[in-house]
N, C-alpha and C. Protein backbone atom coordinates (compact mmCIF):
# COMPACT_ATOMS: atom_id res chain seq x y z
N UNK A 1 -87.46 -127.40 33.21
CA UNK A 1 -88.45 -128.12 34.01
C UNK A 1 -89.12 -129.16 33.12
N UNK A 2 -89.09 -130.26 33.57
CA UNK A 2 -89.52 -131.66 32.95
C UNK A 2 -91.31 -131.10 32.94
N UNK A 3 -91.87 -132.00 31.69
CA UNK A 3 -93.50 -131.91 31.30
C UNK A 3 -93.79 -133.18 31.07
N UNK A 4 -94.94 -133.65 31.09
CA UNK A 4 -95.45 -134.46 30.72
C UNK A 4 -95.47 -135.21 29.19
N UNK A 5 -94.38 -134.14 28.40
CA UNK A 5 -94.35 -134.64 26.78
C UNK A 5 -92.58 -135.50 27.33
N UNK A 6 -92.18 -135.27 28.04
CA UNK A 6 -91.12 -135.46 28.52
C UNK A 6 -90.56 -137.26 29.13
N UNK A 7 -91.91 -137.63 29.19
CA UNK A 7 -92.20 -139.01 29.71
C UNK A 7 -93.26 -140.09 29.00
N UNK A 8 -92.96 -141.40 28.61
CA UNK A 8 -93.53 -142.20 27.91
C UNK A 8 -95.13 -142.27 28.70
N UNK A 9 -95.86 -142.72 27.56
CA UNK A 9 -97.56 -142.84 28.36
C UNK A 9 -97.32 -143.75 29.78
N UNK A 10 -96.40 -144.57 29.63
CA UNK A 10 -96.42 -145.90 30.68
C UNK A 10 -95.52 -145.18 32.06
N UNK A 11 -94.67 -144.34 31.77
CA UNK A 11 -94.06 -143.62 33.05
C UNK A 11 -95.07 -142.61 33.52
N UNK A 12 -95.85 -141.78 32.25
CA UNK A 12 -96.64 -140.41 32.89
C UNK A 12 -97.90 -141.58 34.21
N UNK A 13 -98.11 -142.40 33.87
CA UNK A 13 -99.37 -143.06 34.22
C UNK A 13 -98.77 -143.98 35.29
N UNK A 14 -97.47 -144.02 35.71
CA UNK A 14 -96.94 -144.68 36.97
C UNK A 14 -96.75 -143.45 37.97
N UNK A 15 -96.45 -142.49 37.65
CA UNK A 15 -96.35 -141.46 38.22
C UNK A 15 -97.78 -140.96 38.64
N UNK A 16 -98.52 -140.44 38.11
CA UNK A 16 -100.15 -140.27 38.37
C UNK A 16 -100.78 -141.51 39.61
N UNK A 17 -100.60 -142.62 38.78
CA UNK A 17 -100.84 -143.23 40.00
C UNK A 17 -100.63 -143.46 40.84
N UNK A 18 -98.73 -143.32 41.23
CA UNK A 18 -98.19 -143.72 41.98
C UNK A 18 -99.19 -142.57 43.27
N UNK A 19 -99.56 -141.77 43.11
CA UNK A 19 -100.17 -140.49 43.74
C UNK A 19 -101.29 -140.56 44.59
N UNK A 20 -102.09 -141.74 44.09
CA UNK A 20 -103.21 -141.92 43.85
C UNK A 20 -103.43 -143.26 44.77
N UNK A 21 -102.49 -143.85 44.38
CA UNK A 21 -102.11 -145.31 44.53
C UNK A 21 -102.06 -145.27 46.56
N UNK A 22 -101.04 -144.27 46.75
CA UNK A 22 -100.36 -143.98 47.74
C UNK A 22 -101.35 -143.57 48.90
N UNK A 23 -102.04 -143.02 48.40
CA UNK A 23 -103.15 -142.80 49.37
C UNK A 23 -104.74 -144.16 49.32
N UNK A 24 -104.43 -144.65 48.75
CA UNK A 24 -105.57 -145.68 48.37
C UNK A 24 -105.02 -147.41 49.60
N UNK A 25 -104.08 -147.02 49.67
CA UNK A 25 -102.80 -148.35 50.19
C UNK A 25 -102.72 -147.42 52.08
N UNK A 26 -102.91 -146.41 51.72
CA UNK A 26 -103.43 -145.83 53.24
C UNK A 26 -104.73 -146.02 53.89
N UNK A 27 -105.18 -145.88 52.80
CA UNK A 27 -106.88 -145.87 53.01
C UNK A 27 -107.27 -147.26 53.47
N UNK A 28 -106.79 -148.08 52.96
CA UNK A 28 -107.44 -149.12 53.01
C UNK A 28 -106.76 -150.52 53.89
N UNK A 29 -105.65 -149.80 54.38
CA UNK A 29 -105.07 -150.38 55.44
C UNK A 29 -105.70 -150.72 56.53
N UNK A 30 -106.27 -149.46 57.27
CA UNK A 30 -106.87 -149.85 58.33
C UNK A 30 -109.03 -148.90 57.75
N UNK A 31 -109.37 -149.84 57.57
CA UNK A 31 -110.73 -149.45 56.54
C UNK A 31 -111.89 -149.94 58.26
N UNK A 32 -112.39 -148.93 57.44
CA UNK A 32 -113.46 -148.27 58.54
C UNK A 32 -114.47 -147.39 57.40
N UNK A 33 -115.81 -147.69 57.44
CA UNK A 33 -117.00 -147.15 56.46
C UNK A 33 -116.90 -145.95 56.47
N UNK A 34 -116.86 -144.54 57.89
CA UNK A 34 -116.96 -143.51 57.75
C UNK A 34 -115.60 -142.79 57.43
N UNK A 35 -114.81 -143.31 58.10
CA UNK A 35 -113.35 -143.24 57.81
C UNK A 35 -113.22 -143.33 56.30
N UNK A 36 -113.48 -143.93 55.25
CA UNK A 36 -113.22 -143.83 54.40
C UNK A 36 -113.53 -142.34 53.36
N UNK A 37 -114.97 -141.72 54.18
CA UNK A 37 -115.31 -140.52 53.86
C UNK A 37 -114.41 -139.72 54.15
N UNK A 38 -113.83 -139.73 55.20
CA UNK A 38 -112.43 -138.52 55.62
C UNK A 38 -111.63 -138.76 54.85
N UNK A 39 -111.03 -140.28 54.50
CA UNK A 39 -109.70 -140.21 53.82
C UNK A 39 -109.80 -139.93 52.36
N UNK A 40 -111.08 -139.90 51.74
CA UNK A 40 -111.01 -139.47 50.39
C UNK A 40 -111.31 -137.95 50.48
N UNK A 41 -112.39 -137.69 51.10
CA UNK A 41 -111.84 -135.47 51.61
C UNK A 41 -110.43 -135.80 51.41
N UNK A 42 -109.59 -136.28 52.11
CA UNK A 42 -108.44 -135.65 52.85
C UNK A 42 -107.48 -135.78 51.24
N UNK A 43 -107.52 -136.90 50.53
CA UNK A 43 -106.85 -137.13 49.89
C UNK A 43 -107.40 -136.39 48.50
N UNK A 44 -108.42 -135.70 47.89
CA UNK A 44 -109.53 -134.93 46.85
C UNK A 44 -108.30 -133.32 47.11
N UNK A 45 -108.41 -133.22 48.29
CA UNK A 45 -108.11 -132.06 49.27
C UNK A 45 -106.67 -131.52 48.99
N UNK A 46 -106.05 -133.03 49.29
CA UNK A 46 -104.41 -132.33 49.11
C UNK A 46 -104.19 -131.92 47.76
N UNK A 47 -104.80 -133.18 46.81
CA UNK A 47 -104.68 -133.13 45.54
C UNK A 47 -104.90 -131.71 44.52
N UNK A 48 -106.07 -131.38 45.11
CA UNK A 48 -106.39 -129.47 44.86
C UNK A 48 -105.67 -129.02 44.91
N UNK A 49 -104.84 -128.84 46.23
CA UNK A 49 -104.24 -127.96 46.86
C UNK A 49 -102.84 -128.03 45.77
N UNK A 50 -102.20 -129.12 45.70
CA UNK A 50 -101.15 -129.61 45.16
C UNK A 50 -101.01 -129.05 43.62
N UNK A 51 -102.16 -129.21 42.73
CA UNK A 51 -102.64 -128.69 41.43
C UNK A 51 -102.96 -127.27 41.27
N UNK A 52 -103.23 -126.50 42.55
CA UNK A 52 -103.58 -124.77 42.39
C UNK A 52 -102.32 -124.31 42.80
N UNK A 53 -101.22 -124.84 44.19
CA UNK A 53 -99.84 -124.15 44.44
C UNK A 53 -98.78 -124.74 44.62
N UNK A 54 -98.58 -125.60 43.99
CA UNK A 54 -97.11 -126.13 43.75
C UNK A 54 -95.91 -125.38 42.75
N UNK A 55 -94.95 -125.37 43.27
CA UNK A 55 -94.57 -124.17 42.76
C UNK A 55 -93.85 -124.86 41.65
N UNK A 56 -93.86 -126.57 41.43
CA UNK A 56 -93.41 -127.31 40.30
C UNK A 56 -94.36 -127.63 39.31
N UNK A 57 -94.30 -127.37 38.19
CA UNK A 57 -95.03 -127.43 37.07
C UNK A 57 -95.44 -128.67 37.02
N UNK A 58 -94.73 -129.73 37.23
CA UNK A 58 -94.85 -131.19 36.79
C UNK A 58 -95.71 -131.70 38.11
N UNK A 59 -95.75 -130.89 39.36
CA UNK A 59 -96.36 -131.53 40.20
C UNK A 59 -97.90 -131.16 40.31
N UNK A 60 -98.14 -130.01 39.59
CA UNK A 60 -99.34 -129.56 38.95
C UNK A 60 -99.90 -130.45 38.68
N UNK A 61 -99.29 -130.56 37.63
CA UNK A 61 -100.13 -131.29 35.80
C UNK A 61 -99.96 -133.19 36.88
N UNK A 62 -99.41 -133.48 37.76
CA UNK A 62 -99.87 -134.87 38.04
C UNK A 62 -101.04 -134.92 39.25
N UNK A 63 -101.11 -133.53 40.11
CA UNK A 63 -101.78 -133.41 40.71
C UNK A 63 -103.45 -133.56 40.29
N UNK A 64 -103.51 -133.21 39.04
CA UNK A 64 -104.37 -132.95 37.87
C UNK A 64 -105.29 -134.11 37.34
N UNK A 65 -104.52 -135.51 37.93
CA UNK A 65 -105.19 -136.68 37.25
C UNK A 65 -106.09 -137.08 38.23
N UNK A 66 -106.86 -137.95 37.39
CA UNK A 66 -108.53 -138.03 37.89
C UNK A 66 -108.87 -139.60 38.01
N UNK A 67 -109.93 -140.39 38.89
CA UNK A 67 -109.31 -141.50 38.62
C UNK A 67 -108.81 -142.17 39.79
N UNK A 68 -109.21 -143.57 40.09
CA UNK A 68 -108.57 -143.99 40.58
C UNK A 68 -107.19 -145.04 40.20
N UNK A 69 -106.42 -145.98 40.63
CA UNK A 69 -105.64 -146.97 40.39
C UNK A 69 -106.13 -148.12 39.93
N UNK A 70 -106.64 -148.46 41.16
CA UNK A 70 -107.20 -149.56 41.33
C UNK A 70 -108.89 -149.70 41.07
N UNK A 71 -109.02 -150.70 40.73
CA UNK A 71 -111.13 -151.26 40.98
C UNK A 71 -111.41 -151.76 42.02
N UNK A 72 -112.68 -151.13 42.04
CA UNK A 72 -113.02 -151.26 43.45
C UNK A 72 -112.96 -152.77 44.02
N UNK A 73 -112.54 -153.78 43.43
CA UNK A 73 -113.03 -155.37 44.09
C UNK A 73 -111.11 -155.63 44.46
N UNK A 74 -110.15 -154.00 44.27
CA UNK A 74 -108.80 -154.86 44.14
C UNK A 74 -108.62 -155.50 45.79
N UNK A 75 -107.82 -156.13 45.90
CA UNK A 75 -107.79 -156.16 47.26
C UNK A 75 -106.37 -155.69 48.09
N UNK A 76 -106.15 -155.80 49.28
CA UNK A 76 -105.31 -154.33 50.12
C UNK A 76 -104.01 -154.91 49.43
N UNK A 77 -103.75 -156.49 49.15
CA UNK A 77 -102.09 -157.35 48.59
C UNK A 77 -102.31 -156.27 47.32
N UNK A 78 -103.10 -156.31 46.42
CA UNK A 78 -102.96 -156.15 45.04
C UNK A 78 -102.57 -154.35 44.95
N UNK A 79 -103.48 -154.35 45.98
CA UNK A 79 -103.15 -152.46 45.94
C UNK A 79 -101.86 -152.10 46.82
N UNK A 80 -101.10 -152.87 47.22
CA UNK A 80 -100.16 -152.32 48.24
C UNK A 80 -99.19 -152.78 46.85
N UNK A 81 -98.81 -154.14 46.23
CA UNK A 81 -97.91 -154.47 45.23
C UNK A 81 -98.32 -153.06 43.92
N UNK A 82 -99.37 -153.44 43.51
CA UNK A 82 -99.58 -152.12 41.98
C UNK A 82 -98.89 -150.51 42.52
N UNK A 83 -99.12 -150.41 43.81
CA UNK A 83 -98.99 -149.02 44.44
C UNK A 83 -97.19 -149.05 44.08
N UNK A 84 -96.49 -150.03 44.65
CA UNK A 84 -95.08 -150.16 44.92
C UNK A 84 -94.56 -149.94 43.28
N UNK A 85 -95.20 -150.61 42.78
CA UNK A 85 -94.62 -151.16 41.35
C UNK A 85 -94.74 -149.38 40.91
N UNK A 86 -95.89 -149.08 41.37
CA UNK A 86 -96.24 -147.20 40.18
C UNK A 86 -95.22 -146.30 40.93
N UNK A 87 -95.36 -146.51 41.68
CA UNK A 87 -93.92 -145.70 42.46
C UNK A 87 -92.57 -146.10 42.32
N UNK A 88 -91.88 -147.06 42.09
CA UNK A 88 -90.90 -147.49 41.60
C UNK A 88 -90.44 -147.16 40.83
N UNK A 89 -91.91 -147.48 39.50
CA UNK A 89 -91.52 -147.01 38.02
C UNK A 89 -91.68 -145.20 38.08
N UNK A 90 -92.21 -144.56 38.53
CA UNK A 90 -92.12 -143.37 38.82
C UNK A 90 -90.83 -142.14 39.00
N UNK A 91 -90.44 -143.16 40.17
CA UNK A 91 -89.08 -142.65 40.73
C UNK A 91 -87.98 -143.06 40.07
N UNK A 92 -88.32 -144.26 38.60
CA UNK A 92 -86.68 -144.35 38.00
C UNK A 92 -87.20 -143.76 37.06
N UNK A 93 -88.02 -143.28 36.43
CA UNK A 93 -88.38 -142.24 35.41
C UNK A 93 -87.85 -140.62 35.96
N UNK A 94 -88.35 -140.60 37.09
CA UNK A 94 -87.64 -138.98 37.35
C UNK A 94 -86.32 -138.67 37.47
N UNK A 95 -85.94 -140.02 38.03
CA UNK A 95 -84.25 -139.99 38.39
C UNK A 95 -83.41 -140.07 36.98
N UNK A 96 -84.33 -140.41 36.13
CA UNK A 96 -83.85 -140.50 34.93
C UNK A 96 -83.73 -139.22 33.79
N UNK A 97 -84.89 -138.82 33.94
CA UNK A 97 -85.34 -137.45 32.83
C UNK A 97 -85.49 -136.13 33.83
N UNK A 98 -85.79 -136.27 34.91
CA UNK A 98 -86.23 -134.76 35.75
C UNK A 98 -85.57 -135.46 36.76
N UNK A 99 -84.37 -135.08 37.56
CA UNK A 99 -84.25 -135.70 38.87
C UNK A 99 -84.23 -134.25 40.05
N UNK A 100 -84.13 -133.21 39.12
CA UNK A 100 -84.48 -132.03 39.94
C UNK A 100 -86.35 -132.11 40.53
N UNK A 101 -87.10 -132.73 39.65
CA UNK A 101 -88.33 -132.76 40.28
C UNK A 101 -88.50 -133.75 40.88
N UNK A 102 -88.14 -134.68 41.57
CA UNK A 102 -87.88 -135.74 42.29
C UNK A 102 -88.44 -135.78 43.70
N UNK A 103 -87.63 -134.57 44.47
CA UNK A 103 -87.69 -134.31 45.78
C UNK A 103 -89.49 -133.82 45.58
N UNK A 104 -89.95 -132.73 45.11
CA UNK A 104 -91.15 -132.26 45.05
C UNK A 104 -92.05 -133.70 44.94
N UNK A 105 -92.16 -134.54 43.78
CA UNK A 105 -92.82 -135.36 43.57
C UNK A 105 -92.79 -136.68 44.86
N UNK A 106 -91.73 -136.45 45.68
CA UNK A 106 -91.56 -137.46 46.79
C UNK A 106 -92.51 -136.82 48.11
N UNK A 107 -92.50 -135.68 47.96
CA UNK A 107 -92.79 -134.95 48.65
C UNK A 107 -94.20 -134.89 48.81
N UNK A 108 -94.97 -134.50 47.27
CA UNK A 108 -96.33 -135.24 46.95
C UNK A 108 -96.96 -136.24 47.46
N UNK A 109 -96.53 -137.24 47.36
CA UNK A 109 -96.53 -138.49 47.18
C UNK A 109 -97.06 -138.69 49.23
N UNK A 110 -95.69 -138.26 50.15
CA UNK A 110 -95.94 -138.55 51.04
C UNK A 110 -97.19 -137.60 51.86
N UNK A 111 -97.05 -136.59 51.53
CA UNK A 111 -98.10 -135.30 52.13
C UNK A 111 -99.46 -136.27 52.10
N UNK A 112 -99.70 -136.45 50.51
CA UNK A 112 -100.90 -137.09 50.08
C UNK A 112 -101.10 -138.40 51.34
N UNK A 113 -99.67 -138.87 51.17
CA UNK A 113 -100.49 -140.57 52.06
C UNK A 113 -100.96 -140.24 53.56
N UNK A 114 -99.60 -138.99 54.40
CA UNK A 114 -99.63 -138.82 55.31
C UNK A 114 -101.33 -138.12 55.50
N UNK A 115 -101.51 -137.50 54.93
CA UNK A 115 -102.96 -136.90 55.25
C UNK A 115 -104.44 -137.87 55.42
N UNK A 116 -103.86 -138.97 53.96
CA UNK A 116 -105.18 -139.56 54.44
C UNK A 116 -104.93 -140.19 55.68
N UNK A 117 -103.56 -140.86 55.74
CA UNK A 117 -103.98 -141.05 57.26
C UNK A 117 -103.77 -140.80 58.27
N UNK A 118 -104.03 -139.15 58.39
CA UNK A 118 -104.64 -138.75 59.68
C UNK A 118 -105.56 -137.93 59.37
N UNK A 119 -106.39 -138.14 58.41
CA UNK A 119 -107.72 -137.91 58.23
C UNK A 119 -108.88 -138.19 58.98
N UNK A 120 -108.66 -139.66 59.44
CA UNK A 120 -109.79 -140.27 60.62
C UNK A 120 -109.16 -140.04 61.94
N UNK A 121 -108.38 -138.87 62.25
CA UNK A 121 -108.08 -138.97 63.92
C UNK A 121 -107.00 -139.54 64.57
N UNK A 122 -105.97 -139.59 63.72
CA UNK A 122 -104.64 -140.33 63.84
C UNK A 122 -104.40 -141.03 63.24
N UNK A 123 -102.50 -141.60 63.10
CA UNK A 123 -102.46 -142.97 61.86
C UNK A 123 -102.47 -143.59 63.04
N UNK A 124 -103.00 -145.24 62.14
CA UNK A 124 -103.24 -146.22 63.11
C UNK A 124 -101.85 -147.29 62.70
N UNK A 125 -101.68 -148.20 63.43
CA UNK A 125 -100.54 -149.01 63.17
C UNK A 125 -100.48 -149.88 61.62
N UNK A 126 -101.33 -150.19 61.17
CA UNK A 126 -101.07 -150.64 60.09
C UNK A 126 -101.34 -149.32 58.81
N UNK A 127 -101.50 -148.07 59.26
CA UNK A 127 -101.72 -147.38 58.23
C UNK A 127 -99.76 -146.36 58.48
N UNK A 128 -99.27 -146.64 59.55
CA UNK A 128 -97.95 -146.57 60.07
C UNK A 128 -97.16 -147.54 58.78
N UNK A 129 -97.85 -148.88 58.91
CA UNK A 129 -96.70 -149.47 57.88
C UNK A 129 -96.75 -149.70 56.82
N UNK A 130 -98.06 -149.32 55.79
CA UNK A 130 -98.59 -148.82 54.78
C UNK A 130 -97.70 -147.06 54.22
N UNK A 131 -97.32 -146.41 55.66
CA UNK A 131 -96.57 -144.85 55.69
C UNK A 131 -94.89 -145.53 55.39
N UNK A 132 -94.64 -146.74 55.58
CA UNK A 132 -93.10 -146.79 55.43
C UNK A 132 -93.00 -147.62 54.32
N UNK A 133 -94.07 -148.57 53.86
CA UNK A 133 -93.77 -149.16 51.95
C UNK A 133 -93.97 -148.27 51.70
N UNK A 134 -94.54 -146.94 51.56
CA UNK A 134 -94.47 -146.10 50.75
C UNK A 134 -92.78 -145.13 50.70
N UNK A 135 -92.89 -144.96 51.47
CA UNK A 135 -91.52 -144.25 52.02
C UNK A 135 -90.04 -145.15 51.11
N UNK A 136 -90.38 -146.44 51.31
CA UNK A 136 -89.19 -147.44 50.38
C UNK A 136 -89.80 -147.44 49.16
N UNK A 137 -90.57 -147.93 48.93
CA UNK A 137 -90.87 -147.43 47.29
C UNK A 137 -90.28 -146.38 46.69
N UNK A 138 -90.21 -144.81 47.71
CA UNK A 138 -89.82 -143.85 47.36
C UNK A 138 -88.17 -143.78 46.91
N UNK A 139 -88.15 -144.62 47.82
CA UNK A 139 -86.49 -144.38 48.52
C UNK A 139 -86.06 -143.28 49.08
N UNK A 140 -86.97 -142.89 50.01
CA UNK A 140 -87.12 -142.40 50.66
C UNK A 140 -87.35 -142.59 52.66
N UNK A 141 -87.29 -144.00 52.87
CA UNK A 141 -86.85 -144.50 54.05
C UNK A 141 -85.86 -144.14 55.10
């Protein structure tokens, strides 16, 4: 089972974000003030969950990071491109060194986005196509 000594600082930290990223590129798709309170519960939430019972070690220890991606002034272009790029580099790092943890970490990745958005009461159409760059990033489409 792949670890975190297993991957350069610049892959562990595309991966982390890509996590992070993924739900932030949901969030802010279709942005709404109170809504944003649900989608960070929702997304705090999975992340716990993901870090106390994943039954993959590596999806632990990324579940684990703290932190956002982006600053708060990024805007939805900059966070939808940085999001793509951390997931990209993510997924040719696993396919590369761990490709058995792959599926789990894809798996992550989407739970996390899918939740935040239906955190506020359904996905809405642009948080729908915010759900499928993520999905190709994955390669997972």
């Amino acid at each position: 089972m792949a670890t975190k000594a297993d991957f350069t600082p610049e892959e562990w930290d595309a991966l982390e974000k890509g996590i992070t990223g993924a739900g932030m590129l949901v969030a802010t798709s279709d942005r709404g003030f109170f809504d944003s309170f649900k989608e960070a519960k929702a997304l705090a939430g999975h992340m716990n969950q993901a870090r106390t019972k994943s039954d993959s070690a590596l999806v632990r220890d990324l579940a684990a990071a703290h932190g956002t991606p982006f600053g708060v002034t990024a805007s939805p272009a900059e966070i939808e491109q940085g999001t793509r790029e951390k997931l990209e580099v993510g997924v040719a790092a696993l396919e590369a060194k761990a490709p058995d943890a792959l599926p789990a970490y894809r798996a992550l990745v989407l739970d996390v986005a899918e939740s935040v958005a239906a955190a506020a009461g359904g996905v809405a159409e642009a948080e729908a196509k915010a759900l499928e760059t993520i999905r190709a990033a994955l390669g997972s489409a």
